[in-house]
Protein backbone atom coordinates (compact mmCIF):
# COMPACT_ATOMS: atom_id res chain seq x y z
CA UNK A 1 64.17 24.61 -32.62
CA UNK A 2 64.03 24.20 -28.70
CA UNK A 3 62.32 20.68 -27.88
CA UNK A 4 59.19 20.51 -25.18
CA UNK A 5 60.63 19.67 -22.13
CA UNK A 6 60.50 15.99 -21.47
CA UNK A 7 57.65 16.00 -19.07
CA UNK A 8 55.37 17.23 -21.65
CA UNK A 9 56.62 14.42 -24.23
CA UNK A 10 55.88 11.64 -21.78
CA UNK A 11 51.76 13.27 -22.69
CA UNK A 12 51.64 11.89 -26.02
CA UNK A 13 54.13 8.89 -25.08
CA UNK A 14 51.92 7.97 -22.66
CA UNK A 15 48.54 8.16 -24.42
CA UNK A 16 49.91 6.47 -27.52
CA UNK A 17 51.03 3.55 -24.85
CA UNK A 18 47.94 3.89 -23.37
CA UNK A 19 45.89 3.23 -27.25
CA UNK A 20 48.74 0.55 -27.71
CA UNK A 21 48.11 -1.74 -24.14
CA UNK A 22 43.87 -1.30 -24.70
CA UNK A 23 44.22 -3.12 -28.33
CA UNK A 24 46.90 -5.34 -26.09
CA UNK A 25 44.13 -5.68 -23.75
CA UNK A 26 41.78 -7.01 -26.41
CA UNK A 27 44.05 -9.50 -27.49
CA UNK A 28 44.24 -10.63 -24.02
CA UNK A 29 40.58 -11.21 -23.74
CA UNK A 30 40.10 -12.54 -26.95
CA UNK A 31 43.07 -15.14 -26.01
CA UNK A 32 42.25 -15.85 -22.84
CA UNK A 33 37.94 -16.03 -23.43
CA UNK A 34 37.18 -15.38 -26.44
CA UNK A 35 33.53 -14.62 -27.16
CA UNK A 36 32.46 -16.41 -23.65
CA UNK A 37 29.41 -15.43 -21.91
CA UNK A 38 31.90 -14.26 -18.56
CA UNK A 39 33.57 -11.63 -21.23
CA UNK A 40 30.71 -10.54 -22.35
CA UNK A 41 29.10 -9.86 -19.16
CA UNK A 42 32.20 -8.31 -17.43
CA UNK A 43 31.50 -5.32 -20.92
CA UNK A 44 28.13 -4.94 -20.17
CA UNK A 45 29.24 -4.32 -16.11
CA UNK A 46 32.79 -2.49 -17.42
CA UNK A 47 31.27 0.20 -19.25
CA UNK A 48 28.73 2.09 -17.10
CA UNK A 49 31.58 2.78 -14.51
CA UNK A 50 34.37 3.00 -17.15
CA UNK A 51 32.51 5.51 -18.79
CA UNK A 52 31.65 8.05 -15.68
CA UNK A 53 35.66 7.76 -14.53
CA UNK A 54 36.52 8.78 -17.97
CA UNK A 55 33.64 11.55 -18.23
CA UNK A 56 34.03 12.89 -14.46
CA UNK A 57 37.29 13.51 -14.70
CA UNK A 58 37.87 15.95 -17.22
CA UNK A 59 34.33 17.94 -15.79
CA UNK A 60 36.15 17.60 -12.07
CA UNK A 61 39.59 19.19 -13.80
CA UNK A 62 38.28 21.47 -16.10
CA UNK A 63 36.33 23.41 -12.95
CA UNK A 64 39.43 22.97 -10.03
CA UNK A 65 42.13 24.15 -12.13
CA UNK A 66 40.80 27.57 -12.92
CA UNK A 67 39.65 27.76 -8.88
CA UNK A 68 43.40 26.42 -7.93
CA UNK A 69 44.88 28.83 -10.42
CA UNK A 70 42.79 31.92 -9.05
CA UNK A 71 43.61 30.82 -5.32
CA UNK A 72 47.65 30.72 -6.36
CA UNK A 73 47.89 34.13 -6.99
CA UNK A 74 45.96 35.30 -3.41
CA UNK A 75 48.42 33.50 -1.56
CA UNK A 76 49.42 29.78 0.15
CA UNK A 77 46.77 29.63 3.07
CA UNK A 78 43.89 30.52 -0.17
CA UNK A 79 45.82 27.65 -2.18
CA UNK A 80 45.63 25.05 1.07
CA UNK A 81 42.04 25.77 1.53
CA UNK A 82 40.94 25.38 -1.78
CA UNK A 83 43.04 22.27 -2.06
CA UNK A 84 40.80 21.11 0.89
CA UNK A 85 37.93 22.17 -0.56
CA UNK A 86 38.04 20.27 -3.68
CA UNK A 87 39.61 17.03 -1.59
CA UNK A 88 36.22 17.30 0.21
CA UNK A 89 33.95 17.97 -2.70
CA UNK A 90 35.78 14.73 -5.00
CA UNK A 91 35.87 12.11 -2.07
CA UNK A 92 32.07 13.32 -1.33
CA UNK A 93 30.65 12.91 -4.93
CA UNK A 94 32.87 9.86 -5.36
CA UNK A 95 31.62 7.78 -2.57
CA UNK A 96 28.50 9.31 -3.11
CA UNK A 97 27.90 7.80 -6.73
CA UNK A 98 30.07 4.71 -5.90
CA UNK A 99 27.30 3.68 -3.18
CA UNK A 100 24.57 4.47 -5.48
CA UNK A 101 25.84 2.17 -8.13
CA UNK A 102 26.33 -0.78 -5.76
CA UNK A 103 22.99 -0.11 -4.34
CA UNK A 104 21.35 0.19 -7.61
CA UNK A 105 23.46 -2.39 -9.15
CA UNK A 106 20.56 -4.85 -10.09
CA UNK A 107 18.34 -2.36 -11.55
CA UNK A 108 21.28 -0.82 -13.65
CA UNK A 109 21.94 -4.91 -14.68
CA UNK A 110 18.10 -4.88 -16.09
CA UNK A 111 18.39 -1.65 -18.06
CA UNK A 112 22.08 -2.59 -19.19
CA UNK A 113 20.96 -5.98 -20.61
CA UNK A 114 17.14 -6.50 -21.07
CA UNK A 115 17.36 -9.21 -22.79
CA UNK A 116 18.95 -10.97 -20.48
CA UNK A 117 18.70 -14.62 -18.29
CA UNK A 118 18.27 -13.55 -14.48
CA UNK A 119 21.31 -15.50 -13.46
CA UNK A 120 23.35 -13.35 -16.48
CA UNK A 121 21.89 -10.43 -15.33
CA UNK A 122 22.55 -11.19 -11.60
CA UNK A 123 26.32 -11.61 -12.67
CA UNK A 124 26.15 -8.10 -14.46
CA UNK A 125 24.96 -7.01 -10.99
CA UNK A 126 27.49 -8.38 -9.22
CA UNK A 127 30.51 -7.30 -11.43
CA UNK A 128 28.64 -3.90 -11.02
CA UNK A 129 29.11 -3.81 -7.08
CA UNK A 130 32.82 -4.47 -7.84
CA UNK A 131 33.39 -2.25 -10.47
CA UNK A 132 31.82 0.70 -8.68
CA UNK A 133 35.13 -0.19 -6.32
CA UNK A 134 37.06 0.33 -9.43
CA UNK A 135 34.80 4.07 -10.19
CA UNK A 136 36.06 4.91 -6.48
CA UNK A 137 39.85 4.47 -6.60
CA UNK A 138 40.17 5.99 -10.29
CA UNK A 139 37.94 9.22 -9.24
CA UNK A 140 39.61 9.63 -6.36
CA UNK A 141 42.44 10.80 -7.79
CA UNK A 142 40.95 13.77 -9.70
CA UNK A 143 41.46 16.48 -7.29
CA UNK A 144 44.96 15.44 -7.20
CA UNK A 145 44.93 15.36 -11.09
CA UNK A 146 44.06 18.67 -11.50
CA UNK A 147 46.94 19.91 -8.72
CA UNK A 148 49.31 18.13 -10.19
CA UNK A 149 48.33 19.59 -14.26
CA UNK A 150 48.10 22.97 -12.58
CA UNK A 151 52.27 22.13 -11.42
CA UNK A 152 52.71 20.55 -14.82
CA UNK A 153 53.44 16.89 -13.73
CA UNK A 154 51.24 15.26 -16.16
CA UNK A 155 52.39 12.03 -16.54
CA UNK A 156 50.01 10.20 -13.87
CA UNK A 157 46.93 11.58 -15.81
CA UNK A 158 48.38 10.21 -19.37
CA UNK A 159 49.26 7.19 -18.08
CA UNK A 160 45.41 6.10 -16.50
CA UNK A 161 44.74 4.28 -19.51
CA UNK A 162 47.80 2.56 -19.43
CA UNK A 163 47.33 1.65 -15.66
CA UNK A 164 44.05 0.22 -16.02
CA UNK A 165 45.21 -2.00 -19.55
CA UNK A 166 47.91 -3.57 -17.53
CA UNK A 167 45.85 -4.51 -15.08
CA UNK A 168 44.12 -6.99 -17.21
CA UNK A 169 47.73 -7.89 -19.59
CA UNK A 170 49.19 -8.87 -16.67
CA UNK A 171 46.73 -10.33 -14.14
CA UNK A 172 44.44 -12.16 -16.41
CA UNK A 173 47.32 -14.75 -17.49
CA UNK A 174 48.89 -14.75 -14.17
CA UNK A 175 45.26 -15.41 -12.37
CA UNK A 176 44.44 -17.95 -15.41
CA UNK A 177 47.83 -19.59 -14.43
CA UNK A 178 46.67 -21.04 -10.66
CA UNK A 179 43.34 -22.36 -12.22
CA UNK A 180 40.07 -21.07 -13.87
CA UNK A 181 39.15 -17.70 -13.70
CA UNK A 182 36.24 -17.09 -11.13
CA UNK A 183 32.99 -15.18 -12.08
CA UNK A 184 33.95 -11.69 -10.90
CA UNK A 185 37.93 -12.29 -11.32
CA UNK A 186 37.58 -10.04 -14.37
CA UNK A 187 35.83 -6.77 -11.98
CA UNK A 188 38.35 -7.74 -9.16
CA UNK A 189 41.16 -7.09 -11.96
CA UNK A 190 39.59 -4.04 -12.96
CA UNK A 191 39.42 -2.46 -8.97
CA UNK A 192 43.21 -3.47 -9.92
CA UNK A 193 43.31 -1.34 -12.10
CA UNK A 194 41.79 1.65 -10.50
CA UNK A 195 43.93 1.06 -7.80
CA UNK A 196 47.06 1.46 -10.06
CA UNK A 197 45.30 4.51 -11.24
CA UNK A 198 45.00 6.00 -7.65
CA UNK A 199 48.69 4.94 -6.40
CA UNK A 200 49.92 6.71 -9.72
CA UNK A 201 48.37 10.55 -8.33
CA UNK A 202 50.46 9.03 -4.99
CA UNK A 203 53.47 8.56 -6.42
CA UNK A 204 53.79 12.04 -8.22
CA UNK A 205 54.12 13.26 -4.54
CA UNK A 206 51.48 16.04 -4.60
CA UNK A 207 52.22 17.68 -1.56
CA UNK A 208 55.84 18.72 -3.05
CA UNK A 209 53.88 19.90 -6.44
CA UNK A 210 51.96 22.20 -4.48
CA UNK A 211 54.59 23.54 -2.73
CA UNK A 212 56.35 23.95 -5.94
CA UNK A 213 53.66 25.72 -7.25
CA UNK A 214 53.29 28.62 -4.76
CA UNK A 215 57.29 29.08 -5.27
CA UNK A 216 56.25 29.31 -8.24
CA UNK A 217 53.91 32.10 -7.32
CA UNK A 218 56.38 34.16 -5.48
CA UNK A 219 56.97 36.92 -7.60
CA UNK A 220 53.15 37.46 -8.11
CA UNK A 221 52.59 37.30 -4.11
CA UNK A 222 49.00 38.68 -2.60
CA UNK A 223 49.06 40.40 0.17
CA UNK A 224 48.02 40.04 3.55
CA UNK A 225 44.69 41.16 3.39
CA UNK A 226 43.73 39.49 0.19
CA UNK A 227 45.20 36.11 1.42
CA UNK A 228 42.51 36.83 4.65
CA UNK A 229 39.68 38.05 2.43
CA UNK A 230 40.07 34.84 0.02
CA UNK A 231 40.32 32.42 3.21
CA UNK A 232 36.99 33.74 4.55
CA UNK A 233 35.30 33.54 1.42
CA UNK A 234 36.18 30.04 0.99
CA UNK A 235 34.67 29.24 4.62
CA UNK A 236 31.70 31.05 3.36
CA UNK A 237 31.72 29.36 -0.09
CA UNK A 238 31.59 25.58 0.95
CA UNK A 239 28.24 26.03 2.75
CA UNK A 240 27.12 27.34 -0.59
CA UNK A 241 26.77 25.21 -3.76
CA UNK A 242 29.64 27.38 -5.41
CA UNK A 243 31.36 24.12 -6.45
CA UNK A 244 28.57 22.09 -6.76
CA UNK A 245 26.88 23.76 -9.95
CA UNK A 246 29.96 23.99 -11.81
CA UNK A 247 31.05 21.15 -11.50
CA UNK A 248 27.10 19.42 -12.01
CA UNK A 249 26.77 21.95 -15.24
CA UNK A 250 30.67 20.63 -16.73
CA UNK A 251 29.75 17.07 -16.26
CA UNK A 252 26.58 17.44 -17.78
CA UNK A 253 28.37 19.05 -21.05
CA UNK A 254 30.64 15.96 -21.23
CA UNK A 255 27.68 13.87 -20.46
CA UNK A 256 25.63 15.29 -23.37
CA UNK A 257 28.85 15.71 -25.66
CA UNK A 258 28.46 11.96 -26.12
CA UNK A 259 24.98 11.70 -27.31
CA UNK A 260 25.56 12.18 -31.01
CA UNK A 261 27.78 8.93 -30.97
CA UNK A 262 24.49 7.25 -29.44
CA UNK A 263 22.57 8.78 -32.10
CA UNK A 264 24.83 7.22 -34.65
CA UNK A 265 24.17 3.83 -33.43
CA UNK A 266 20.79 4.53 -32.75
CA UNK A 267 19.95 5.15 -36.56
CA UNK A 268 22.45 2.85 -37.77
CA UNK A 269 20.46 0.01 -36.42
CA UNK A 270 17.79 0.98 -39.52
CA UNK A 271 20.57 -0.05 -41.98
CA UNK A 272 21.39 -3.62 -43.19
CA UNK A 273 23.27 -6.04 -41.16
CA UNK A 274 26.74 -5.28 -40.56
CA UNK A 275 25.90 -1.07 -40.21
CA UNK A 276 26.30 -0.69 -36.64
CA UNK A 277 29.56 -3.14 -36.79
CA UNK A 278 31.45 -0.78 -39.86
CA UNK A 279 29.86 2.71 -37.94
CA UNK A 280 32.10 1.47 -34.41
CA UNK A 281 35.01 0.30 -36.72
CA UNK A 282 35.41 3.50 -38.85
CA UNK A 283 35.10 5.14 -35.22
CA UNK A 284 38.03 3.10 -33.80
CA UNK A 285 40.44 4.43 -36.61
CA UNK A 286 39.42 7.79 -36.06
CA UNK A 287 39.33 7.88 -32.13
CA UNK A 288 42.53 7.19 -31.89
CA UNK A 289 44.78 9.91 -33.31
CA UNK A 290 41.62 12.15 -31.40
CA UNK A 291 42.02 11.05 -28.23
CA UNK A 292 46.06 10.88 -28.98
CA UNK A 293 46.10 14.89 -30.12
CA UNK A 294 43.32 16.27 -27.94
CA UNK A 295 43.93 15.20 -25.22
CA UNK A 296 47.31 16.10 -25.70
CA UNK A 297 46.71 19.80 -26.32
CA UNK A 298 44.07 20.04 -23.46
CA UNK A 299 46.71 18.19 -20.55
CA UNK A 300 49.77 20.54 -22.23
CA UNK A 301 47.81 23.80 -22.82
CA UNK A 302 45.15 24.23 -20.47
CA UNK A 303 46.49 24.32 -17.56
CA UNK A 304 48.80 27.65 -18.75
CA UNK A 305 45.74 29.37 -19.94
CA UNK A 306 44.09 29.20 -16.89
CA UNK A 307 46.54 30.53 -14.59
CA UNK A 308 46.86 33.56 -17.06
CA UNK A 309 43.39 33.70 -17.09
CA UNK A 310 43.29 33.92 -13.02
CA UNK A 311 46.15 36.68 -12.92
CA UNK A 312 44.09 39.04 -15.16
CA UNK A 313 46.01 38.42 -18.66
CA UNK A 314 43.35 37.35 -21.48
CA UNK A 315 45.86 38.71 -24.21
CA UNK A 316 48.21 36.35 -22.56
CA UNK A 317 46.04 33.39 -22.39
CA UNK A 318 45.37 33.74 -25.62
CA UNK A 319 48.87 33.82 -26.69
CA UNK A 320 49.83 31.13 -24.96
CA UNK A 321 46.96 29.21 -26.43
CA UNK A 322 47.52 30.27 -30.09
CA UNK A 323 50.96 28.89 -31.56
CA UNK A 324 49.67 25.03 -29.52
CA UNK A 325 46.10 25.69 -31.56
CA UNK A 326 47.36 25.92 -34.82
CA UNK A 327 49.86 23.44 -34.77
CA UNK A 328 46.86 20.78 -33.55
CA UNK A 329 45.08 22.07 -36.44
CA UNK A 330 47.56 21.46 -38.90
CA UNK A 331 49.09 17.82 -37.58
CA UNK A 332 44.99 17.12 -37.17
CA UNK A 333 43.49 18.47 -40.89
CA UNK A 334 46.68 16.01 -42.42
CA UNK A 335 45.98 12.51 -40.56
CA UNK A 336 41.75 14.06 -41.95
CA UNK A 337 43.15 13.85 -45.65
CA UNK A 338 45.49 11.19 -45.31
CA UNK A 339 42.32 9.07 -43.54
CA UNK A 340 39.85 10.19 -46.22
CA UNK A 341 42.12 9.30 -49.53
CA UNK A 342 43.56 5.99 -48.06
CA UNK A 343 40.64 4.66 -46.38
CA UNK A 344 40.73 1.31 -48.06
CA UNK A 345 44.18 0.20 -47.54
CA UNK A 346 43.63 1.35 -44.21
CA UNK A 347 41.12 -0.77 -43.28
CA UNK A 348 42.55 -3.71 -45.23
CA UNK A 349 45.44 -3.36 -42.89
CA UNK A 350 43.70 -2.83 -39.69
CA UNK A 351 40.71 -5.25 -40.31
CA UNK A 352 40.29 -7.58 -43.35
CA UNK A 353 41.22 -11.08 -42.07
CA UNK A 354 39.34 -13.75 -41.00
CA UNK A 355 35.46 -13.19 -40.87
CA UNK A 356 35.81 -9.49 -41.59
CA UNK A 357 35.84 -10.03 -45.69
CA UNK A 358 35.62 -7.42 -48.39
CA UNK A 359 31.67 -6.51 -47.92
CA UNK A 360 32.46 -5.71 -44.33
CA UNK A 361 35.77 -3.66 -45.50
CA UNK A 362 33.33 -1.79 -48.27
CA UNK A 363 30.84 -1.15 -45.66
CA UNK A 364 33.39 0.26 -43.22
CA UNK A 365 35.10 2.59 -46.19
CA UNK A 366 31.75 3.83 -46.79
CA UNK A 367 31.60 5.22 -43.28
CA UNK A 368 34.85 6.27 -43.11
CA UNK A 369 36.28 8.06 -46.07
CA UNK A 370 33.64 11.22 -45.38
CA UNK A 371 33.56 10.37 -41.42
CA UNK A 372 37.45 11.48 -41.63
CA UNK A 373 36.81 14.54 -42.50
CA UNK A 374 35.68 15.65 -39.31
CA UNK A 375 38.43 13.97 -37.54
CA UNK A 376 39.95 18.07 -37.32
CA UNK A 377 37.30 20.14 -36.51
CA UNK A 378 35.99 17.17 -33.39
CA UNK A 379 40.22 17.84 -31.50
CA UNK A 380 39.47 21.71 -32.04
CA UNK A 381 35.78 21.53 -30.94
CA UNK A 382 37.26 19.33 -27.63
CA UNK A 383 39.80 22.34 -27.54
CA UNK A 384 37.98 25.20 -27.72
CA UNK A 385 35.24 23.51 -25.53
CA UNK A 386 38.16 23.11 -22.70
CA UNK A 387 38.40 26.70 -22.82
CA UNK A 388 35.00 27.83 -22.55
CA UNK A 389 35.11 25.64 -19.58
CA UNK A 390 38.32 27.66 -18.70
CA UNK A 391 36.59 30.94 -19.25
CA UNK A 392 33.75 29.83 -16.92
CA UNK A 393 31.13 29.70 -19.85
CA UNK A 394 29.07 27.19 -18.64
CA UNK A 395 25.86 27.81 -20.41
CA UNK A 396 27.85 28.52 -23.59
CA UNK A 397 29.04 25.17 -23.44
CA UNK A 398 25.45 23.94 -22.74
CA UNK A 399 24.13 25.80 -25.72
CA UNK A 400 26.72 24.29 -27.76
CA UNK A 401 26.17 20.77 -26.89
CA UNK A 402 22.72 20.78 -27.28
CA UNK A 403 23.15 22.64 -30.72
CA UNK A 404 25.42 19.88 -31.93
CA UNK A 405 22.50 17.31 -30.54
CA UNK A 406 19.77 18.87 -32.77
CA UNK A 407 21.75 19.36 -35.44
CA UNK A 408 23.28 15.21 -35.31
CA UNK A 409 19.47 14.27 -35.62
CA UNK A 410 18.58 16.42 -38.19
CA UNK A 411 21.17 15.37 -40.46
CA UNK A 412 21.02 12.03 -39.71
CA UNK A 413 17.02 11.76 -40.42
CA UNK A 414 17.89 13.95 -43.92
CA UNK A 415 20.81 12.24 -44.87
CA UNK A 416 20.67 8.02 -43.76
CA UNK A 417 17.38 7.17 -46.21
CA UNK A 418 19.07 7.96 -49.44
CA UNK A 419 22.85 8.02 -48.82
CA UNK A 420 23.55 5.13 -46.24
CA UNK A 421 26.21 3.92 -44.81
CA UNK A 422 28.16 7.31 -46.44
CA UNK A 423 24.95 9.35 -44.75
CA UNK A 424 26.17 8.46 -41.80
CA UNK A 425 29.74 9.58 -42.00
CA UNK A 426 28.63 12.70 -43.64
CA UNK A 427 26.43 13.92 -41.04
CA UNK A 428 29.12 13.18 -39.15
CA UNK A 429 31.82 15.57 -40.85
CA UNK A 430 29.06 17.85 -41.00
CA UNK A 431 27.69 18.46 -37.61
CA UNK A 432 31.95 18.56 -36.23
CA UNK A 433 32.63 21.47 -38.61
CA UNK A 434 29.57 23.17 -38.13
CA UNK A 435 30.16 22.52 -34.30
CA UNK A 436 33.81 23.89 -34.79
CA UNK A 437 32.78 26.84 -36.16
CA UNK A 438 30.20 27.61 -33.53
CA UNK A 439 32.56 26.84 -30.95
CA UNK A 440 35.45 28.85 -32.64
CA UNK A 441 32.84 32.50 -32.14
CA UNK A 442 31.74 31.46 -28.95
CA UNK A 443 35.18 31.09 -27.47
CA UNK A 444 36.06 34.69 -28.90
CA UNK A 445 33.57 36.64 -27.96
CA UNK A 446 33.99 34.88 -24.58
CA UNK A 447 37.69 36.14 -24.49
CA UNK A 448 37.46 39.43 -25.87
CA UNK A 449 34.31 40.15 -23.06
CA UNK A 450 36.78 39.26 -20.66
CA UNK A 451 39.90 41.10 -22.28
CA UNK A 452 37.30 44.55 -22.47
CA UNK A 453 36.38 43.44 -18.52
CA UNK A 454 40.54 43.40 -17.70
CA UNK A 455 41.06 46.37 -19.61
């Protein structure tokens, strides 16, 4: 059997680094500060930020790489402009929401931590300013991302996570070296970080990639006239909000994609002490072969679909999705079973020392052993969802979202008063299969509308 080529094994390489160096990072805080009240601040300030870097990005992505895909095949001058168009658009919203956030910073501080001092909460506001720094330089990069995905040079998306980790393994005991680490010194590693993220995009020489890709191109060439008809229409198109709704609608699906895991927490906090703690540790052994395999497939796979989607070939995009697809399925559906049946040596392993004794490890098995079973359907739902996004079936991926919302709620309110902690992992399972499945027709009857459109 032929192996990948290498640059697609530095994906998973670089993810699994990337889960390795964020437990590294942990250890790093936890040696370095423990449970102080600087740590514990810098969270509150990390996360807001954190969180819109790693939810932009794939919206930004999943939108420019069909649109750079589609402008390939009209020509080079229709790929340059649409390269400029999406530079514009990213640096625009970028500083745009990085200004907002340091603006708003003290406001954001109140609603992040009620509860509290106003000296803690004007340090959450000032790590905010600075990490809104560290927002910038990471999501600056993402129109450079998607370039380099659509030339298949992956490697300085996978490694992000990576970047960022090492920011804090190696400046936090080099700072903590020349004296005590001052209040922001924390944010100021984290703009480090984003930096390193940023300088990553620079170093995969996207300029070359681009050229690369339109040799790429050659044999599918446009011709004159289309490459003069596509380079008005993208003059015409940036007056217009052509980029702006996608890309609003694609970051409101990731947005919302994230609610049920709030919903979780939310009505875990009506169970005894210690349900919200095993609810985020049976999460952390699931997340990680999730983010390790989906993220995988969508970096790998996507960015093939698309540009057979842009030259007219659904049967094509489909094949080249297919044989990828059912091999995440299958590596995915094993870790489910293996997860499920050895929950309790698993968490023994990962967690039972120290304060964490056998209640907390019952508690957590309770949450996990049924939660696991939706480990495979939640990397095909993030699958299929990338190609709805693909297909430009925006709504469809609205609709889908909010359907998995409702139906979170509902199972949690029928399920968490008589079964529990195991309620919770089972409306879990639940609403991912049922979410799969919905997912599974929509992409279908997506692709054969558009395979009766090409035909």
């Amino acid at each position: 059997m032929r192996l990948p080529p290498l640059r697609k094994l530095a994906v998973p390489l670089l993810l699994g680094l990337g889960i390795v160096a964020t437990l590294g990072r942990e250890m790093v805080f936890a040696w370095a500060l423990g449970t102080s009240a600087a740590l514990e601040e810098f969270r509150l300030a990390f996360g807001l930020p954190n969180t819109l870097a790693q939810t932009l990005g794939p919206a930004f992505i999943g939108v420019a790489l069909p649109l750079l895909a589609q402008a390939a095949t009209r020509g080079p001058e229709a790929h340059r402009q649409m390269r400029q168009r999406l530079l514009r658009f990213n640096l625009m919203a970028v500083l745009g929401v990085a200004l907002f956030g340091m603006i708003a910073a003290t406001p954001l501080a109140n609603l992040l931590a009620p509860g509290y001092a106003p000296s803690q909460l004007e340090s959450v506001a000032s790590s905010l300013r600075i990490l809104f720094a560290f927002f910038a330089l990471a999501a600056a990069s993402f129109h450079w991302r998607a370039l380099l995905n659509q030339g298949e040079v992956f490697w300085p998306g996978a490694g992000a996570s990576l970047a960022i980790s090492m920011a804090f393994i190696i400046g936090l005991p080099l700072w903590q070296q020349g004296g005590p680490l001052p209040g922001n010194g924390l944010a100021w590693l984290g703009v480090c970080g984003g930096g390193a993220v940023l300088l990553l995009h620079v170093l995969a020489k996207p300029g070359r990639v681009a050229q690369a890709i339109m040799r790429r191109e050659q044999g599918e060439p446009g011709s004159a006239e289309e490459t003069a008809k596509l380079a008005e229409q993208a003059q015409q198109n940036f007056a217009r909000p052509r980029l702006l709704l996608p890309m609003l609608a694609a970051a409101l699906y990731q947005i919302s994609a994230a609610v049920p895991r709030f919903l979780d927490r939310a009505y875990a906090t009506d169970l005894p002490q210690g349900g919200v703690a095993a609810l985020e540790y049976s999460y952390n052994v699931i997340t990680a072969p999730g983010i390790l395999f989906g993220t995988s497939f969508v970096m790998l796979a996507y960015p093939a679909f698309v540009r057979a989607l842009a030259l007219n070939r659904p049967a094509e995009a489909l094949r080249r999705l297919k044989r990828p697809f059912l091999l995440l399925l299958g590596a995915t559906f094993t870790i489910s079973l293996l997860v499920h049946f050895a929950a309790t040596p698993l968490v023994t392993l990962f967690y039972q020392r120290g304060a964490y004794d056998q209640a907390a490890s019952a508690a957590t098995v309770a949450v996990l052993a049924p939660q696991a079973l939706g480990l495979m359907p939640m990397v095909a739902s993030m699958a299929l969802a990338q190609g709805l996004l693909g297909l430009g079936a925006l709504r469809l991926l609205l609709l889908l979202s909010a359907t998995r919302i409702l139906l979170r709620a509902t199972l949690l309110s029928w399920m968490l008063p008589d079964g529990g902690l195991e309620g919770l992992g089972r409306a879990y399972a639940i609403t991912e299969v049922l979410g799969m499945l919905l997912a599974a027709i929509l992409f279908v009857w997506n692709l054969h509308k558009r395979r009766r459109t090409a035909a």
